[in-house]
N, C-alpha and C. Protein backbone atom coordinates (compact mmCIF):
# COMPACT_ATOMS: atom_id res chain seq x y z
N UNK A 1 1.58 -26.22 12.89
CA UNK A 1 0.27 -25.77 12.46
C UNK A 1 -0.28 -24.77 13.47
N UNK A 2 -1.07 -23.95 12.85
CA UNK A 2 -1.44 -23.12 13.50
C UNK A 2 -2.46 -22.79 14.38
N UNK A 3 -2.97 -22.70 15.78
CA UNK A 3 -4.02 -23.05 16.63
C UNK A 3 -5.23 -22.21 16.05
N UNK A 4 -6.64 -22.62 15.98
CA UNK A 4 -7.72 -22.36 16.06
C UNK A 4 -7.49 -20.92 16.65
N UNK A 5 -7.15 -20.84 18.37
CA UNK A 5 -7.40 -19.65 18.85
C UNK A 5 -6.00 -18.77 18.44
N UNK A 6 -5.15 -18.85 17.97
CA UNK A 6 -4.34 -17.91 17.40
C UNK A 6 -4.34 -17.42 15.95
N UNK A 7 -5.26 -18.38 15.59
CA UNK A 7 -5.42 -17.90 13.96
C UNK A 7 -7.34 -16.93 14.27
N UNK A 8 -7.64 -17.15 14.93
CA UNK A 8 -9.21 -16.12 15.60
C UNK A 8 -8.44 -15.02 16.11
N UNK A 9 -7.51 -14.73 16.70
CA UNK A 9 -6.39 -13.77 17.06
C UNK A 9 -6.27 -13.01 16.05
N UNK A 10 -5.22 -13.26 15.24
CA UNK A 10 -4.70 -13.29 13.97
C UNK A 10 -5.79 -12.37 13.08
N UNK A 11 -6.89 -12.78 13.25
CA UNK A 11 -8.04 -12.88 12.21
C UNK A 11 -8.46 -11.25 12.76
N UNK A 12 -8.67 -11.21 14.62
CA UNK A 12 -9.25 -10.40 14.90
C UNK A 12 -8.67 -8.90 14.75
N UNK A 13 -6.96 -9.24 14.14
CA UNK A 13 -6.07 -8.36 14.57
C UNK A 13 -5.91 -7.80 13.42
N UNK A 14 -6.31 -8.46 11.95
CA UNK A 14 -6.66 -7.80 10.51
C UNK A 14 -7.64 -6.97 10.32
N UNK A 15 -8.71 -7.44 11.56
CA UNK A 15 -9.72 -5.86 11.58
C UNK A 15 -9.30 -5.06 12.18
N UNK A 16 -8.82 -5.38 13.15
CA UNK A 16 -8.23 -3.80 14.40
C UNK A 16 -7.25 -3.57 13.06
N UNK A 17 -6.26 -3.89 12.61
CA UNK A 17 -4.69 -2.77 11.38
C UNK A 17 -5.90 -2.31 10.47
N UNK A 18 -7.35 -3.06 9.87
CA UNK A 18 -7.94 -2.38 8.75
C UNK A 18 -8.74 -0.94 9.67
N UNK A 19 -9.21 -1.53 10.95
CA UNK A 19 -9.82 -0.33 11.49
C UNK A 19 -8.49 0.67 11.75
N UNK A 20 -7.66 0.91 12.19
CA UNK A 20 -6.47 1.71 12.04
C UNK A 20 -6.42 2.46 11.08
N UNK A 21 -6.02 1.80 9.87
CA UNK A 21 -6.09 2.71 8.52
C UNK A 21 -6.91 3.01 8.41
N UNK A 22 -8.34 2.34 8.35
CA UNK A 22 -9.34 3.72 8.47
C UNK A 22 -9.11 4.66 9.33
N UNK A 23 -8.92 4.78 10.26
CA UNK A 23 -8.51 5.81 11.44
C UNK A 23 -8.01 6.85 11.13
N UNK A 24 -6.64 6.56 10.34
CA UNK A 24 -5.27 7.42 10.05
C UNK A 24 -6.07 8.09 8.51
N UNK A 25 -6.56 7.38 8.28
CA UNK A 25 -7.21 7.68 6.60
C UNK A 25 -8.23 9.18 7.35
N UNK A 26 -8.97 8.78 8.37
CA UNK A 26 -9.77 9.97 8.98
C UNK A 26 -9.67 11.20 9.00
N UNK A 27 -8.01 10.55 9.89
CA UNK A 27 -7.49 12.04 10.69
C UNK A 27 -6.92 12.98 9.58
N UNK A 28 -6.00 12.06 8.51
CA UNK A 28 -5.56 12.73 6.99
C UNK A 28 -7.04 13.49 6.43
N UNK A 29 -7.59 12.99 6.57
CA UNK A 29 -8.95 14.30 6.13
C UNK A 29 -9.20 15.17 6.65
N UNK A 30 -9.25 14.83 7.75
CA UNK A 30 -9.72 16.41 8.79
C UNK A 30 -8.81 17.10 8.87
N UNK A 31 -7.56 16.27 9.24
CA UNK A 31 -6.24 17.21 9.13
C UNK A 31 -5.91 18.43 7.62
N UNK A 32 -6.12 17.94 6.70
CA UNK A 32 -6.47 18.15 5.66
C UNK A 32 -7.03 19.24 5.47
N UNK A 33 -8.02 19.13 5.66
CA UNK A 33 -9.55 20.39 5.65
C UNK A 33 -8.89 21.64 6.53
N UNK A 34 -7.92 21.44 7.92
CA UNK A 34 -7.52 22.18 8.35
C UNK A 34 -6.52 22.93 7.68
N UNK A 35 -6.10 22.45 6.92
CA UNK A 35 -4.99 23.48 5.81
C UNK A 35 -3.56 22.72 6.10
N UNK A 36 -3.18 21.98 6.79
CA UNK A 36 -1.78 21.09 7.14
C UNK A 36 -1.57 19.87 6.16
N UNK A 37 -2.09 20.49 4.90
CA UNK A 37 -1.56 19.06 3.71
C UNK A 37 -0.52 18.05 4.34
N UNK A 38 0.58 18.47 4.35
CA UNK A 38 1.82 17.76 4.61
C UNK A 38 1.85 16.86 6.20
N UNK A 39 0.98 17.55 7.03
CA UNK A 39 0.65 16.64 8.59
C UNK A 39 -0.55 15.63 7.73
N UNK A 40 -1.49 16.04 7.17
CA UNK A 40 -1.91 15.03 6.14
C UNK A 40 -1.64 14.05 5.72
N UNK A 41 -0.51 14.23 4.81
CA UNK A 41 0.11 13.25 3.83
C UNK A 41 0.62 12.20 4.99
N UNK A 42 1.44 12.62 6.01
CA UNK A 42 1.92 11.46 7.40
C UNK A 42 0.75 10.59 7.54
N UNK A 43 -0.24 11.11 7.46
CA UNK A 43 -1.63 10.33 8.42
C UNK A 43 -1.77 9.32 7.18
N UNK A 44 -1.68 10.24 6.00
CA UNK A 44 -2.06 8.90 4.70
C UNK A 44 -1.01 7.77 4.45
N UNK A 45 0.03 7.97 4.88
CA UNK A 45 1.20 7.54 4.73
C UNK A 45 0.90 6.00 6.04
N UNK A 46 0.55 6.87 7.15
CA UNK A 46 0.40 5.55 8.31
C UNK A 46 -1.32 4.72 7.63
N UNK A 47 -1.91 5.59 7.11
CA UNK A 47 -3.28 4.33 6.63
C UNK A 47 -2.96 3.72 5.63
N UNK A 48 -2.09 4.16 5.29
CA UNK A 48 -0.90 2.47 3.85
C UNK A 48 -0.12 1.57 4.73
N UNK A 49 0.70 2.18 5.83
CA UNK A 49 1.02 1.03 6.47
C UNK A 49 0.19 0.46 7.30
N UNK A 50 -1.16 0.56 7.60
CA UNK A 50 -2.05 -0.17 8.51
C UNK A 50 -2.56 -1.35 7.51
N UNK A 51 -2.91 -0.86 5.59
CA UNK A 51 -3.54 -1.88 5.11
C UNK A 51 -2.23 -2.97 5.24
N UNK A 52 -1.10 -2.05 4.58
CA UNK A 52 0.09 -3.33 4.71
C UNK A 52 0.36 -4.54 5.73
N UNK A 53 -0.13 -3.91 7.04
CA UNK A 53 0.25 -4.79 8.18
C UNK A 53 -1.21 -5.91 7.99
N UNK A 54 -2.33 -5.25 7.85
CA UNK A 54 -3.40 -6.37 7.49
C UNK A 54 -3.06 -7.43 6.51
N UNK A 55 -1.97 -7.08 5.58
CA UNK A 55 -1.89 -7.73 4.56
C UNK A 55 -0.77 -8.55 5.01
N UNK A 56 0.15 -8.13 5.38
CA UNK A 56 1.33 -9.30 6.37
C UNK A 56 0.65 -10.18 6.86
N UNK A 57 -0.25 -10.12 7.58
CA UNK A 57 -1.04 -11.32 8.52
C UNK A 57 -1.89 -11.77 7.57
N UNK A 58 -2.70 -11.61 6.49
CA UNK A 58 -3.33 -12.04 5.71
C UNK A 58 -2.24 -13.08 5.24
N UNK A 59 -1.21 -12.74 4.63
CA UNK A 59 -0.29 -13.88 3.88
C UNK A 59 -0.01 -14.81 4.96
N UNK A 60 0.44 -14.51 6.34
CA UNK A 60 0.76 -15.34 7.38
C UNK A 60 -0.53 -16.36 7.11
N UNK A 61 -1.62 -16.12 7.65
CA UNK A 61 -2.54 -17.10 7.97
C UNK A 61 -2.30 -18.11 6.53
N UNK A 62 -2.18 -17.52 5.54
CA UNK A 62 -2.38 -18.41 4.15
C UNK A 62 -1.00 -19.14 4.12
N UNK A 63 -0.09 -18.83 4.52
CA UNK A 63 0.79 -19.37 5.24
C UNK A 63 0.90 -20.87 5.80
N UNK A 64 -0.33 -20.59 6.62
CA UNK A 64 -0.38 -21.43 7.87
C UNK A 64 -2.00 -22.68 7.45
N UNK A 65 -1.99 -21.97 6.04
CA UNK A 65 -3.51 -22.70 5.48
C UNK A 65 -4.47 -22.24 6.82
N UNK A 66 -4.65 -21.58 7.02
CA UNK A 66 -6.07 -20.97 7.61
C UNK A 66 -6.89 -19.94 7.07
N UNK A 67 -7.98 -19.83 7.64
CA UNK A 67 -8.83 -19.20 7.00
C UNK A 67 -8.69 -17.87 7.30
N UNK A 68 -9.12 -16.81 6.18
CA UNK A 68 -9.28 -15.48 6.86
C UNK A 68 -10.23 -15.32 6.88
N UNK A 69 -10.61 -14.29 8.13
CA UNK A 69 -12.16 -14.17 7.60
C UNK A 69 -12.27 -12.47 8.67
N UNK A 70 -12.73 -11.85 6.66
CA UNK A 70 -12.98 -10.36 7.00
C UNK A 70 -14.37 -10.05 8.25
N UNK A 71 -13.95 -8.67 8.97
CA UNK A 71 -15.26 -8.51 9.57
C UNK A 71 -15.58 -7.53 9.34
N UNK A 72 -16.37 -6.48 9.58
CA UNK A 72 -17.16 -5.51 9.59
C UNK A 72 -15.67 -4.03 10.14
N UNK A 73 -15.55 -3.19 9.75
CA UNK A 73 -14.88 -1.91 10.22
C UNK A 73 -15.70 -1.20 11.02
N UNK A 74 -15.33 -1.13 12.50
CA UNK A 74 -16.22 -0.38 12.99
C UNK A 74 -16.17 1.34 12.64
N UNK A 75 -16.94 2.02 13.20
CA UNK A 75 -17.13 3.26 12.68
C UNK A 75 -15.90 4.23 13.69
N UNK A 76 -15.15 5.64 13.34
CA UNK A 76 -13.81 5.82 13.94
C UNK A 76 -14.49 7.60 13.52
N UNK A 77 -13.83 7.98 14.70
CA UNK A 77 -13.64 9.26 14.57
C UNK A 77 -13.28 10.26 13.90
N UNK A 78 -14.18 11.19 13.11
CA UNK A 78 -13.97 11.53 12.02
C UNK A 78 -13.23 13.53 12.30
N UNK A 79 -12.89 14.22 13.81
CA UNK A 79 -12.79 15.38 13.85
C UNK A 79 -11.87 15.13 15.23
N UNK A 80 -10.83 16.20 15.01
CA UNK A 80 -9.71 16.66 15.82
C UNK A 80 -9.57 17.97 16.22
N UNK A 81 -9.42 18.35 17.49
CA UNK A 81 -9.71 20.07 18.01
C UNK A 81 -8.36 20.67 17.57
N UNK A 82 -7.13 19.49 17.08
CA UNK A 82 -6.02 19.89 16.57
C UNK A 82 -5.00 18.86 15.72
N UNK A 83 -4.03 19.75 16.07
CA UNK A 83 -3.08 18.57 15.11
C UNK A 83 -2.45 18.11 16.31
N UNK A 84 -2.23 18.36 17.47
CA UNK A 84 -1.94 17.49 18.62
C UNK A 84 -2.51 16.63 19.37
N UNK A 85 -4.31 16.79 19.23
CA UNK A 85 -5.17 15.90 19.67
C UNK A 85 -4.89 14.96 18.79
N UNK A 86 -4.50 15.20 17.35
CA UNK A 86 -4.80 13.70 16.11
C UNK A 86 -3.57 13.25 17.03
N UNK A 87 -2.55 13.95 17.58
CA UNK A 87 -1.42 13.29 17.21
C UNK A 87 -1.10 12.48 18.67
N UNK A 88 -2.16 13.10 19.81
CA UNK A 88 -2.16 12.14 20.84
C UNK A 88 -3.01 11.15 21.08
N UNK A 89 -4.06 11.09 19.93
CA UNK A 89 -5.23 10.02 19.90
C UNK A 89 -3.22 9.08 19.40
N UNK A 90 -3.45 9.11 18.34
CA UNK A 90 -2.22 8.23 17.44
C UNK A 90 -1.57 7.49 18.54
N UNK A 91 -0.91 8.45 19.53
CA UNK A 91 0.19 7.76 20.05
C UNK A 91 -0.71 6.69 21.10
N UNK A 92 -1.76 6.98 22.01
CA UNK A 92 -2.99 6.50 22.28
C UNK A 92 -3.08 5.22 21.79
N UNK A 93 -3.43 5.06 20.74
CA UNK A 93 -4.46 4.02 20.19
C UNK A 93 -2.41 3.17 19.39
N UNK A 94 -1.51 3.42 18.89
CA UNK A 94 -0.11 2.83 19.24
C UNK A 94 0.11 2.10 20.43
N UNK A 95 -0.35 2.97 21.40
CA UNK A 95 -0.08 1.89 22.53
C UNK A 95 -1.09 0.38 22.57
N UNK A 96 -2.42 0.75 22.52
CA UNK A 96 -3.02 -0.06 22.27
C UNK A 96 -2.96 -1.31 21.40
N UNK A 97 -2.67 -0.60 19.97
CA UNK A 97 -2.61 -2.16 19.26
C UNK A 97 -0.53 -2.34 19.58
N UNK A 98 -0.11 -2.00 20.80
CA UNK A 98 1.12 -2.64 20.77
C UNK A 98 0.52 -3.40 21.78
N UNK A 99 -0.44 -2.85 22.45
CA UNK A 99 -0.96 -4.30 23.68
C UNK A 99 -1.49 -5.76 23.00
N UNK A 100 -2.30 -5.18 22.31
CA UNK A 100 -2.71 -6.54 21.04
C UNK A 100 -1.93 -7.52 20.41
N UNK A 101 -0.84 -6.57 20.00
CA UNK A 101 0.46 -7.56 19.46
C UNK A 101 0.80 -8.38 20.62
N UNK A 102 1.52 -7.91 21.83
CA UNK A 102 1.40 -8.66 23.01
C UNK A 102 0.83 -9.81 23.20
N UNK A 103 -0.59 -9.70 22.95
CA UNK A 103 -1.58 -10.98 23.21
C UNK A 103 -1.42 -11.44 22.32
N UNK A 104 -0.57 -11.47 20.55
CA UNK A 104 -0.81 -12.65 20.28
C UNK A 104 0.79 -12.92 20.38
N UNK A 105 1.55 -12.34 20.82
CA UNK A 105 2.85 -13.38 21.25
C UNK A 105 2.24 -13.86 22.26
N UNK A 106 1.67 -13.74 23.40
CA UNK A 106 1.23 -14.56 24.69
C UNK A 106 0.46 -15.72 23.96
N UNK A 107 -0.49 -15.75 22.75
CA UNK A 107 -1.23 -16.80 22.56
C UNK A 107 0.08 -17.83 21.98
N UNK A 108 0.82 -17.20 20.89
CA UNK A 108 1.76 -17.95 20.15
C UNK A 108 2.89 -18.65 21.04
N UNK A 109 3.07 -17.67 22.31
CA UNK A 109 3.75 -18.59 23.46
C UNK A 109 3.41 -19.91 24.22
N UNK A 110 1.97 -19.63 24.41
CA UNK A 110 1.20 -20.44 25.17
C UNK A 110 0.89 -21.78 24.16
N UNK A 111 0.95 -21.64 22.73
CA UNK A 111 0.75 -22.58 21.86
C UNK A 111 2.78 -23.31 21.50
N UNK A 112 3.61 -22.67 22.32
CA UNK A 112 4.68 -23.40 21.99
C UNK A 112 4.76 -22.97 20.46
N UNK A 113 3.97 -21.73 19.61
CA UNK A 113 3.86 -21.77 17.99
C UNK A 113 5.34 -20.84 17.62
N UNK A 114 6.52 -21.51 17.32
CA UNK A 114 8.07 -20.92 17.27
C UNK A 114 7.57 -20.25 15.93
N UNK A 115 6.98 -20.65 15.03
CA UNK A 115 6.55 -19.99 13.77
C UNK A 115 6.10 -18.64 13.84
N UNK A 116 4.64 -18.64 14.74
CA UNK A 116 4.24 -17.48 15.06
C UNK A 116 4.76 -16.42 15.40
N UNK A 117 5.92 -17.22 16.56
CA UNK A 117 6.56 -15.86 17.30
C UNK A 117 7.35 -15.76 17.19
N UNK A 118 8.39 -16.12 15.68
CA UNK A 118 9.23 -15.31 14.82
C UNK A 118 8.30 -14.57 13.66
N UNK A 119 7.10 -14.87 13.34
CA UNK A 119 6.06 -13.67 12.52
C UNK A 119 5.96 -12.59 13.78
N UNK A 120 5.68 -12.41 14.62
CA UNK A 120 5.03 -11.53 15.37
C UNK A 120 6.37 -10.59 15.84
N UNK A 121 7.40 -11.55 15.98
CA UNK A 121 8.76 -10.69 16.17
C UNK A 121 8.49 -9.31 15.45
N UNK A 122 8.38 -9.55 14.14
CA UNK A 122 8.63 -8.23 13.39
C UNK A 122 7.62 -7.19 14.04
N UNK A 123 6.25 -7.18 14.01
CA UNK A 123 5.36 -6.52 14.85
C UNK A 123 6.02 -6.04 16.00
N UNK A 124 6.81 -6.31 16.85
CA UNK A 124 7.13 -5.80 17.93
C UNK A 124 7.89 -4.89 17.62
N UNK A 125 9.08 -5.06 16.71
CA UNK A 125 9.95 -3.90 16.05
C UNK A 125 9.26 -2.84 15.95
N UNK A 126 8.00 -3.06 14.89
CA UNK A 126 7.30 -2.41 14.66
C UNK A 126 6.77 -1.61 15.14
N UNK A 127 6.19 -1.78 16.30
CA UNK A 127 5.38 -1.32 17.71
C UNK A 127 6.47 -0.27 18.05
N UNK A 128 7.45 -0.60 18.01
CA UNK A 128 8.40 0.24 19.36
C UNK A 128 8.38 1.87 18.19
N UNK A 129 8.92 1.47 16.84
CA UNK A 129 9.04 2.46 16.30
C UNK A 129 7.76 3.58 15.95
N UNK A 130 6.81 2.47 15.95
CA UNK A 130 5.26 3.94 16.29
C UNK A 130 4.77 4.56 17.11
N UNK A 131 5.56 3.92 18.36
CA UNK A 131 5.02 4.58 19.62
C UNK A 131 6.36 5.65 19.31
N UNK A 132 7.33 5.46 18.74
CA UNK A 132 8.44 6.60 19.46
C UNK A 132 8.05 7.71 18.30
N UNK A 133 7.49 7.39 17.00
CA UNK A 133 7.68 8.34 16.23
C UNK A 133 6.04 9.31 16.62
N UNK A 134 5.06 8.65 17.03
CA UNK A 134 3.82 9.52 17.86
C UNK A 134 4.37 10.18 19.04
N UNK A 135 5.03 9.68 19.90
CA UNK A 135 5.72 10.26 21.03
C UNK A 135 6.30 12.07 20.34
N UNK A 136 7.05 11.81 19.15
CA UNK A 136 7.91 12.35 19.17
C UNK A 136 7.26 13.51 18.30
N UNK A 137 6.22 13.30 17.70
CA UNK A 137 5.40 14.35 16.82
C UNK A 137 4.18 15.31 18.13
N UNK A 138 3.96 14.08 19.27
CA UNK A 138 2.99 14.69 20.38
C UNK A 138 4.09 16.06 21.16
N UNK A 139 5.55 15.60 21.19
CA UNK A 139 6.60 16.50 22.05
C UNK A 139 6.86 17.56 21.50
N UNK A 140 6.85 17.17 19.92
CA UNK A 140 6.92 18.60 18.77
C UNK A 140 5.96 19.60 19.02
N UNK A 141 4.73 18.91 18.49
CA UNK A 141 3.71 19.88 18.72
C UNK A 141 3.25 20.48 20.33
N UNK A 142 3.59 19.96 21.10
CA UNK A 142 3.77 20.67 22.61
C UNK A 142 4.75 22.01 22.29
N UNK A 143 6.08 21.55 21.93
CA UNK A 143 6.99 22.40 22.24
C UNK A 143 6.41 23.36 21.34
N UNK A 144 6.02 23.47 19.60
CA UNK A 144 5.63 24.56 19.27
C UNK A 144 4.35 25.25 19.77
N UNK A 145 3.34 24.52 20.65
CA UNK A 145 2.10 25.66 20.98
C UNK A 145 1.37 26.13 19.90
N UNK A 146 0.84 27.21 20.03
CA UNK A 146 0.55 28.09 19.22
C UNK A 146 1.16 28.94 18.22
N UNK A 147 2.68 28.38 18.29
CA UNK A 147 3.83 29.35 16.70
C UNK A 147 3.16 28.65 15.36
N UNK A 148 2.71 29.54 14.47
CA UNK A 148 2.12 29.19 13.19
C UNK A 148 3.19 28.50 12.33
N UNK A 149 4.14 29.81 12.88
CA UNK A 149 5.74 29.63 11.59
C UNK A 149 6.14 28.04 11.80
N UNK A 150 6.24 28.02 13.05
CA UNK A 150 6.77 26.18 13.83
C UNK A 150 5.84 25.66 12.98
N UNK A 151 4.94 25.26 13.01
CA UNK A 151 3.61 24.06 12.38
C UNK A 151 3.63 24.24 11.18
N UNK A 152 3.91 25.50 10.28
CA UNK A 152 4.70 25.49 9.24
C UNK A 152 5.43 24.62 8.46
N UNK A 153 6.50 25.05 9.42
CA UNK A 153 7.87 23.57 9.05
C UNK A 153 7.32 22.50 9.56
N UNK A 154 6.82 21.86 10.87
CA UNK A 154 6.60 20.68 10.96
C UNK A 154 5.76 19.81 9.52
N UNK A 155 4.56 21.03 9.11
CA UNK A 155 3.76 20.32 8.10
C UNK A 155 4.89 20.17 6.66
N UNK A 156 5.39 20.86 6.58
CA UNK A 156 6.39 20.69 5.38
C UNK A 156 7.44 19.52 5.71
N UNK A 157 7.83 19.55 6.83
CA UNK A 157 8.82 18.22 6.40
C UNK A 157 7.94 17.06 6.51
N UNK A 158 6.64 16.75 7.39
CA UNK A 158 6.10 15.62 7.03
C UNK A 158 5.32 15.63 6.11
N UNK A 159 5.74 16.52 5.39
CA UNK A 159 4.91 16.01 3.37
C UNK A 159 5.74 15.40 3.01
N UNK A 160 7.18 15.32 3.46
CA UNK A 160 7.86 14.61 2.79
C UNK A 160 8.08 13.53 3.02
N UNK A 161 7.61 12.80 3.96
CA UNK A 161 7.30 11.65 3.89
C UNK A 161 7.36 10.43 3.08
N UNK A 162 8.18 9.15 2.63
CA UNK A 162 7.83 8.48 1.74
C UNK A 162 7.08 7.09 2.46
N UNK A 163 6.19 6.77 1.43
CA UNK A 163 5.73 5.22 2.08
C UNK A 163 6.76 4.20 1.92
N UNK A 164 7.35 3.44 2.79
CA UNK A 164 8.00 2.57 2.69
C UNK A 164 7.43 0.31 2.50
N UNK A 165 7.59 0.08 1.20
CA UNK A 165 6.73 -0.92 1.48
C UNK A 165 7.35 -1.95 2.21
N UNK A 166 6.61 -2.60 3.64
CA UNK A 166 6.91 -3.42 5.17
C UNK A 166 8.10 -4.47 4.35
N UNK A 167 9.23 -4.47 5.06
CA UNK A 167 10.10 -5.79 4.24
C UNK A 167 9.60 -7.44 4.29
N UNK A 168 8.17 -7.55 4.78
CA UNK A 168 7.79 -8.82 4.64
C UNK A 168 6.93 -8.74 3.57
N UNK A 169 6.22 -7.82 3.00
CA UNK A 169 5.57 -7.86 1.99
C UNK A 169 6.72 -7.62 0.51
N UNK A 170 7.74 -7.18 1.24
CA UNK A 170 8.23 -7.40 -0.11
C UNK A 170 9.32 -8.43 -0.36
N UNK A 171 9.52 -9.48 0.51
CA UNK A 171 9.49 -10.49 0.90
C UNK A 171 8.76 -11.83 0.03
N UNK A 172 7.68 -11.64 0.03
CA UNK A 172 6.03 -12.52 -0.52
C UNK A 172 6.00 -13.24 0.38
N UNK A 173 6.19 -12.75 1.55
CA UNK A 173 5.47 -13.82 2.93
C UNK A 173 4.30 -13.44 3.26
């Protein structure tokens, strides 16, 4: 069963993935407005996998018969001086909720919860691959600078983008 303070964890960590996708939902707008549809579509693409990950832990807790309980979205930054600022806030705020994940394997450790911290396993996978793929869009857009033609192609291949739905949701865990 699942502890009081890891399911308040849990709980707190469905607002931080919903505040996320709002986030990514943001930057896809502004990005947007700037004329980079396709650096766009990436940002919309990561605010589907932020509701998804809210929704992984949503099934977990129901899972675990606990309660969810929604909170308030705080308010998120709605303007970027570029497509490298969006894309180093991203890698930024990646690191961050990979620190979060952290704390709740430390809570799920500290609770002895083997359940938990084969759920949270996947999150860590997870983690590694968003920090490398922000890493790797922050190194792009360094290396192109100011080439239009470069940001060009970058925005065109990330239109192509597909959403992939998380293999625990399609799962029904």
């Amino acid at each position: 069963m699942i502890s009081k303070k890891l399911a308040k964890a849990i709980n707190d960590q469905i607002n931080a993935e919903m505040w996320s996708a709002y986030l990514y939902l943001s930057m896809s707008q502004d990005i947007y407005a700037k004329g980079f549809h396709g650096i766009a579509h990436w940002f919309k693409v990561q605010f589907l996998e932020e509701q998804a990950h809210a929704a992984i832990m949503i099934n977990y807790l129901h899972s675990q018969d606990a309660k969810v309980v929604l909170a308030p979205i705080a308010k998120v930054q709605t303007e970027w001086k570029s497509v490298l600022a969006a894309f180093e806030d991203t890698l930024k705020h990646e690191k961050e909720v990979t620190a979060m994940i952290n704390n709740l394997c430390d809570i799920a450790d500290d609770d002895k919860d083997r359940a938990a911290a084969n759920f949270l396993a996947w999150f860590i996978d997870e983690q590694v691959e968003e920090e490398k793929a922000a890493s790797d869009l922050v190194n792009h857009c360094k290396m192109l600078g100011d080439h239009l033609g470069g940001m060009i192609m970058l925005d065109k291949e990330l239109g192509a983008r597909q959403y992939q739905t998380p293999a625990p949701l399609k799962q029904g865990s």
